[in-house]
Protein backbone atom coordinates (compact mmCIF):
# COMPACT_ATOMS: atom_id res chain seq x y z
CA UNK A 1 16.70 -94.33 -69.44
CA UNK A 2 15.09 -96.06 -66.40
CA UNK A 3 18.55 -96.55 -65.20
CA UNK A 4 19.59 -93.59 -65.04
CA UNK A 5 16.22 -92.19 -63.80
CA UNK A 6 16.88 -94.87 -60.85
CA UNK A 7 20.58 -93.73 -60.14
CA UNK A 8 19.09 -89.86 -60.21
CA UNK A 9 16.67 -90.72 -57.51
CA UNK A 10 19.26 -93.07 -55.11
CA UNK A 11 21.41 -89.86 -55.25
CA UNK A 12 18.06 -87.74 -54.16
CA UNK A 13 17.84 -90.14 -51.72
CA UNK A 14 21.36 -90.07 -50.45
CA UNK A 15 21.50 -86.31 -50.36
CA UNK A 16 18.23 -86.56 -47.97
CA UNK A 17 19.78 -89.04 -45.68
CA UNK A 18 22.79 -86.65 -45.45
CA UNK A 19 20.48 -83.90 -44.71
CA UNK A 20 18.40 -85.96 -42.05
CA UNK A 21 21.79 -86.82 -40.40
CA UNK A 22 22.62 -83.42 -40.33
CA UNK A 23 19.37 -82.10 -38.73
CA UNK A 24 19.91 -84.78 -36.29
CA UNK A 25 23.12 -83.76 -35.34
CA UNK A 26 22.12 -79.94 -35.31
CA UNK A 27 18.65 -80.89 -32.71
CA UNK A 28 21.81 -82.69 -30.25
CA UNK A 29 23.52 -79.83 -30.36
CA UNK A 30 20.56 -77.43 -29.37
CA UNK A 31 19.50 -79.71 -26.92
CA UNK A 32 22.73 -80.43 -25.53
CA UNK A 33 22.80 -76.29 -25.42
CA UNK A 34 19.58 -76.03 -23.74
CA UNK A 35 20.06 -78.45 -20.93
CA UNK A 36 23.65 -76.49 -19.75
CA UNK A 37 21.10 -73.34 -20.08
CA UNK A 38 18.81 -75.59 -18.08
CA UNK A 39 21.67 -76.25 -15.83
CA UNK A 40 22.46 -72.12 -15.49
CA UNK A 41 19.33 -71.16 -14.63
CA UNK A 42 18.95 -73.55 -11.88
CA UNK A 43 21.58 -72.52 -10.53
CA UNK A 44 20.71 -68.90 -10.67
CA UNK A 45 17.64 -69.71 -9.09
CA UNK A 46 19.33 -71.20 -6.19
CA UNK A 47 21.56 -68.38 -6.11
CA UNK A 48 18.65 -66.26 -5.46
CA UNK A 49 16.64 -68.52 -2.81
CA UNK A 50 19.69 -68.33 -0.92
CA UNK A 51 19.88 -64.58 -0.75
CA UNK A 52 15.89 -63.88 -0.26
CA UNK A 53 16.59 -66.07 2.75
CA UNK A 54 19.86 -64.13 4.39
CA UNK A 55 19.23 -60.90 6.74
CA UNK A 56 19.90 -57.93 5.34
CA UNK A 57 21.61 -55.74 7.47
CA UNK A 58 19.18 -52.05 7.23
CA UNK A 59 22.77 -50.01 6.89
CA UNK A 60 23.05 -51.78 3.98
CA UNK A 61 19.55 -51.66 2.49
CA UNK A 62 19.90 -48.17 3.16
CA UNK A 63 23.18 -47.50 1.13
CA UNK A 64 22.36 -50.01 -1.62
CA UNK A 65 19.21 -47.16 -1.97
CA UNK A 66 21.10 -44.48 -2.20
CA UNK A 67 24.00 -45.60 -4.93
CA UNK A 68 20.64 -46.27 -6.93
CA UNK A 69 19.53 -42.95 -6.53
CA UNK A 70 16.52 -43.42 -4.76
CA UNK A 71 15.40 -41.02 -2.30
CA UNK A 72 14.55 -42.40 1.34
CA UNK A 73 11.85 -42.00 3.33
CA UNK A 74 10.87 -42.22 7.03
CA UNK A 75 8.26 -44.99 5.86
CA UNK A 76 11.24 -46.85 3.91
């Protein structure tokens, strides 16, 4: 009886320490996922530093306005 009550619990046991490796492996994966998201939006972001710091041309300002459908202005 105590045997067998022993041998019910190791295999409780076991099927935990499956599930625990599991998890484990699971939280690599997301974090493995999050830090090329990291990666991605870095990049992004440098992406857009670079632009907020090139000239736009106005002609282009202007046209990028008007395939938006905005209406211009003297004022811009």
């Amino acid at each position: 009886m105590l045997t067998s009550k022993l041998s019910a619990l190791s295999y409780q046991l076991s099927g935990i320490s499956y599930q625990r490796s599991a998890l484990s492996y699971q939280v690599s994966a997301i974090s493995d996922q999050l830090s090329a998201l990291s990666s991605q939006v870095s990049g992004i972001s440098s992406e857009l530093s670079a632009l907020s710091q090139k000239p736009w041309p106005i002609s282009d300002i202007c046209s990028r306005s008007v395939a938006k459908g905005q209406r211009l202005t003297a004022d811009g």
